[in-house]
C-alpha atoms as a PDB file:
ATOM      1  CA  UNK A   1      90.657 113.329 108.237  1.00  0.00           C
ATOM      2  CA  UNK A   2      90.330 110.761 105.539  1.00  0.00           C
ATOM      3  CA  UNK A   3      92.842 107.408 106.119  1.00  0.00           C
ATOM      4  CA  UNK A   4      95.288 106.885 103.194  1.00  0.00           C
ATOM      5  CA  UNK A   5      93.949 104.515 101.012  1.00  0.00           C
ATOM      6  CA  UNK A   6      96.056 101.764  99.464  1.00  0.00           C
ATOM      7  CA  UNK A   7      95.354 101.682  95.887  1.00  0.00           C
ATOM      8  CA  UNK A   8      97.709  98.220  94.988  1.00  0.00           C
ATOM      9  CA  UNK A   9      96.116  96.526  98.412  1.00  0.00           C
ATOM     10  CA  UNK A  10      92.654  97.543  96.696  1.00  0.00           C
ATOM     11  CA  UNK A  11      93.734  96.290  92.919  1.00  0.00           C
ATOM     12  CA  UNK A  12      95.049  92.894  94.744  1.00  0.00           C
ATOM     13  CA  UNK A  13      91.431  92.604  96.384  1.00  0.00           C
ATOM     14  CA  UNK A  14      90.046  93.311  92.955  1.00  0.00           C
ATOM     15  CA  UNK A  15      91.929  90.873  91.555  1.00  0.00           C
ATOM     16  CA  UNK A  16      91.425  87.935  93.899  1.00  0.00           C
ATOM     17  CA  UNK A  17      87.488  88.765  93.674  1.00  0.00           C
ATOM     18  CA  UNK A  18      87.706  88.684  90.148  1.00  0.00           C
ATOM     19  CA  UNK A  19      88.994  85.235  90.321  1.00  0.00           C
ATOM     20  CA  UNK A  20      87.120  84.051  93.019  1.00  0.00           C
ATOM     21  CA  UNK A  21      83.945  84.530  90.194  1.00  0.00           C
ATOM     22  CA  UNK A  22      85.669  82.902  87.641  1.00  0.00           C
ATOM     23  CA  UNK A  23      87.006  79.307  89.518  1.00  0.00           C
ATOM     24  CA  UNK A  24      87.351  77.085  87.218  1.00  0.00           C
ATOM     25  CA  UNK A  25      85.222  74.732  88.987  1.00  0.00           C
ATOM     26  CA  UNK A  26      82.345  76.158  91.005  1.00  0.00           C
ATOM     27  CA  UNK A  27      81.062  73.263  92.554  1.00  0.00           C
ATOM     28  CA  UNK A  28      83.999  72.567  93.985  1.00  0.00           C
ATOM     29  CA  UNK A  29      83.158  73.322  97.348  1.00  0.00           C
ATOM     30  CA  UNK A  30      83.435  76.563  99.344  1.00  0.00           C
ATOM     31  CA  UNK A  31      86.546  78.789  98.598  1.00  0.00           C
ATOM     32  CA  UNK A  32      88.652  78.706 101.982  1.00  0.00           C
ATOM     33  CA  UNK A  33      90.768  81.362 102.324  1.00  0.00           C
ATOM     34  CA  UNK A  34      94.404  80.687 104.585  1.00  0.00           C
ATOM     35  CA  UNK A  35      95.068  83.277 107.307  1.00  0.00           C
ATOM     36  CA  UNK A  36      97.673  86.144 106.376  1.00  0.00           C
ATOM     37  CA  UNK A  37     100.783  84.976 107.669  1.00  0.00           C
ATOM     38  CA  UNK A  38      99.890  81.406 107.177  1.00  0.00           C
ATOM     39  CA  UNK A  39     100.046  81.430 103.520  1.00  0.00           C
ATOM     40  CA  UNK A  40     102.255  78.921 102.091  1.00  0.00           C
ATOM     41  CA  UNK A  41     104.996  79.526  99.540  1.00  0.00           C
ATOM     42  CA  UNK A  42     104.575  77.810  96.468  1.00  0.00           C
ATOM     43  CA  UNK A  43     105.430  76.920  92.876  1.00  0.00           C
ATOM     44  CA  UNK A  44     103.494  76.205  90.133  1.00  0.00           C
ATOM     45  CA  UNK A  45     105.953  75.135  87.309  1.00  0.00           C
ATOM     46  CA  UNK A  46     108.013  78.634  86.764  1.00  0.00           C
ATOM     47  CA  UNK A  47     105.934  80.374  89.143  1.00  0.00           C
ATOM     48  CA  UNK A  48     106.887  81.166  92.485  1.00  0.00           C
ATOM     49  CA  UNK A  49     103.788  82.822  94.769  1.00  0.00           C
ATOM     50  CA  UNK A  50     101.572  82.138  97.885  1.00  0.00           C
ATOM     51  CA  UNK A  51      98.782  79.992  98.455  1.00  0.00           C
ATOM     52  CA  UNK A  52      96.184  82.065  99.261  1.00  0.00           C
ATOM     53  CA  UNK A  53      93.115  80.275  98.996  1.00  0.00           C
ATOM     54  CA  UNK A  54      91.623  77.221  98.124  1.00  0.00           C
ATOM     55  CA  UNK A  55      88.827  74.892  96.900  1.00  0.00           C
ATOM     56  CA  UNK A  56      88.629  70.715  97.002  1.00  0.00           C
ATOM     57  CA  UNK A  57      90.468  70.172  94.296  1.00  0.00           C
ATOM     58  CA  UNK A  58      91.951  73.714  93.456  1.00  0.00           C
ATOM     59  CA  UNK A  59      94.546  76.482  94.869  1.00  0.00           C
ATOM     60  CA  UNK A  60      94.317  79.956  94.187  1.00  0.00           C
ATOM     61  CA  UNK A  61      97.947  81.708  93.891  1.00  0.00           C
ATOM     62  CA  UNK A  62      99.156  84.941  93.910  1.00  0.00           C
ATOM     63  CA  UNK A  63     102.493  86.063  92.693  1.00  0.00           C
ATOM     64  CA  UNK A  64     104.376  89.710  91.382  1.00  0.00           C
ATOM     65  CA  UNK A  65     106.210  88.779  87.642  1.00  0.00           C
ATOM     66  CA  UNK A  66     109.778  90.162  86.736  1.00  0.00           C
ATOM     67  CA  UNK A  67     108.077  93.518  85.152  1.00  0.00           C
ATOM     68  CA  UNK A  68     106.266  93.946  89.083  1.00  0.00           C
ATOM     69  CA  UNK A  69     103.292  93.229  87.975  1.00  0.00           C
ATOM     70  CA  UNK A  70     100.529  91.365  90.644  1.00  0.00           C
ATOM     71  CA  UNK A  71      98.943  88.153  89.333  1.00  0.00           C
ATOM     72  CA  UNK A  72      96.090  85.611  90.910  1.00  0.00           C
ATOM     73  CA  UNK A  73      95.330  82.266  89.232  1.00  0.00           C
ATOM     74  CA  UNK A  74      93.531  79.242  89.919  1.00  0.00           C
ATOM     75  CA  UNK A  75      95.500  76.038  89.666  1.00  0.00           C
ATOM     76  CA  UNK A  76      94.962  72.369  89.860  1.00  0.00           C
ATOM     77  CA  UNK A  77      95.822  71.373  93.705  1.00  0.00           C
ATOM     78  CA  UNK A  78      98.331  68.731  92.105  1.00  0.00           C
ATOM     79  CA  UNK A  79     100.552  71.362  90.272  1.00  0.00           C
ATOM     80  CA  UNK A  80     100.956  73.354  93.425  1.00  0.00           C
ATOM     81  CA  UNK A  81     103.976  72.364  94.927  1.00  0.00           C
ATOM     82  CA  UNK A  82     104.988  73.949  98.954  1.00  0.00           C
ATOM     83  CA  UNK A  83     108.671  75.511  98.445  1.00  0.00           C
ATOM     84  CA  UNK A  84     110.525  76.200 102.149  1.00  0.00           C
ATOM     85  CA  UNK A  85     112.011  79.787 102.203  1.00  0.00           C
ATOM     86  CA  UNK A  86     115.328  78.567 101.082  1.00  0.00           C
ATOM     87  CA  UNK A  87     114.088  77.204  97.460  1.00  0.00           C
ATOM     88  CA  UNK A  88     111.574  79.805  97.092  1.00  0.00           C
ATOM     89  CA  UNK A  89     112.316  82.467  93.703  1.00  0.00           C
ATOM     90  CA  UNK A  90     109.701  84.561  93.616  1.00  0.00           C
ATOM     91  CA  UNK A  91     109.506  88.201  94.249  1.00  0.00           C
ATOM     92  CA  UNK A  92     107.983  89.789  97.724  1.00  0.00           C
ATOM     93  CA  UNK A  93     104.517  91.866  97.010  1.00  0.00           C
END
């Protein structure tokens, strides 16, 4: 029998590859990636996501917009901001 595949855990990988290619930097060092479970919450200006990977000098974010629609971006390390569970806005995955 054939296991159920998860076609928004497979678009999310897409994604995330997607922007792994396209880091604003690429010689920025090797693109870590933080343990599930591990990942930080964060905001980025209006955005409210998780820190899901990083570079030197960059952190990649994921986050699900008011329409429920799953976004990944690149942004400078400084503009990520850690938000404690209590302060955090965003929307679960």
């Amino acid at each position: 029998m054939r296991p159920k595949q998860d076609s928004n855990a497979f678009a999310r990988m897409m994604a995330q590859t997607a922007a792994d290619d396209n880091h604003p930097k690429p010689d920025d060092g090797k693109i870590m990636e933080m343990e599930a479970g591990s990942q930080p919450l964060v905001r980025v200006s209006e955005i409210y996501g998780r820190a899901i990977k990083y570079t030197r000098s960059y952190g990649l974010v994921e986050w699900v917009d008011d329409q429920r629609v799953y976004h990944v971006q690149w942004f400078p390390a400084g503009q990520v901001k850690r938000v404690d569970q209590d302060g955090w806005r965003g929307r679960p995955l």
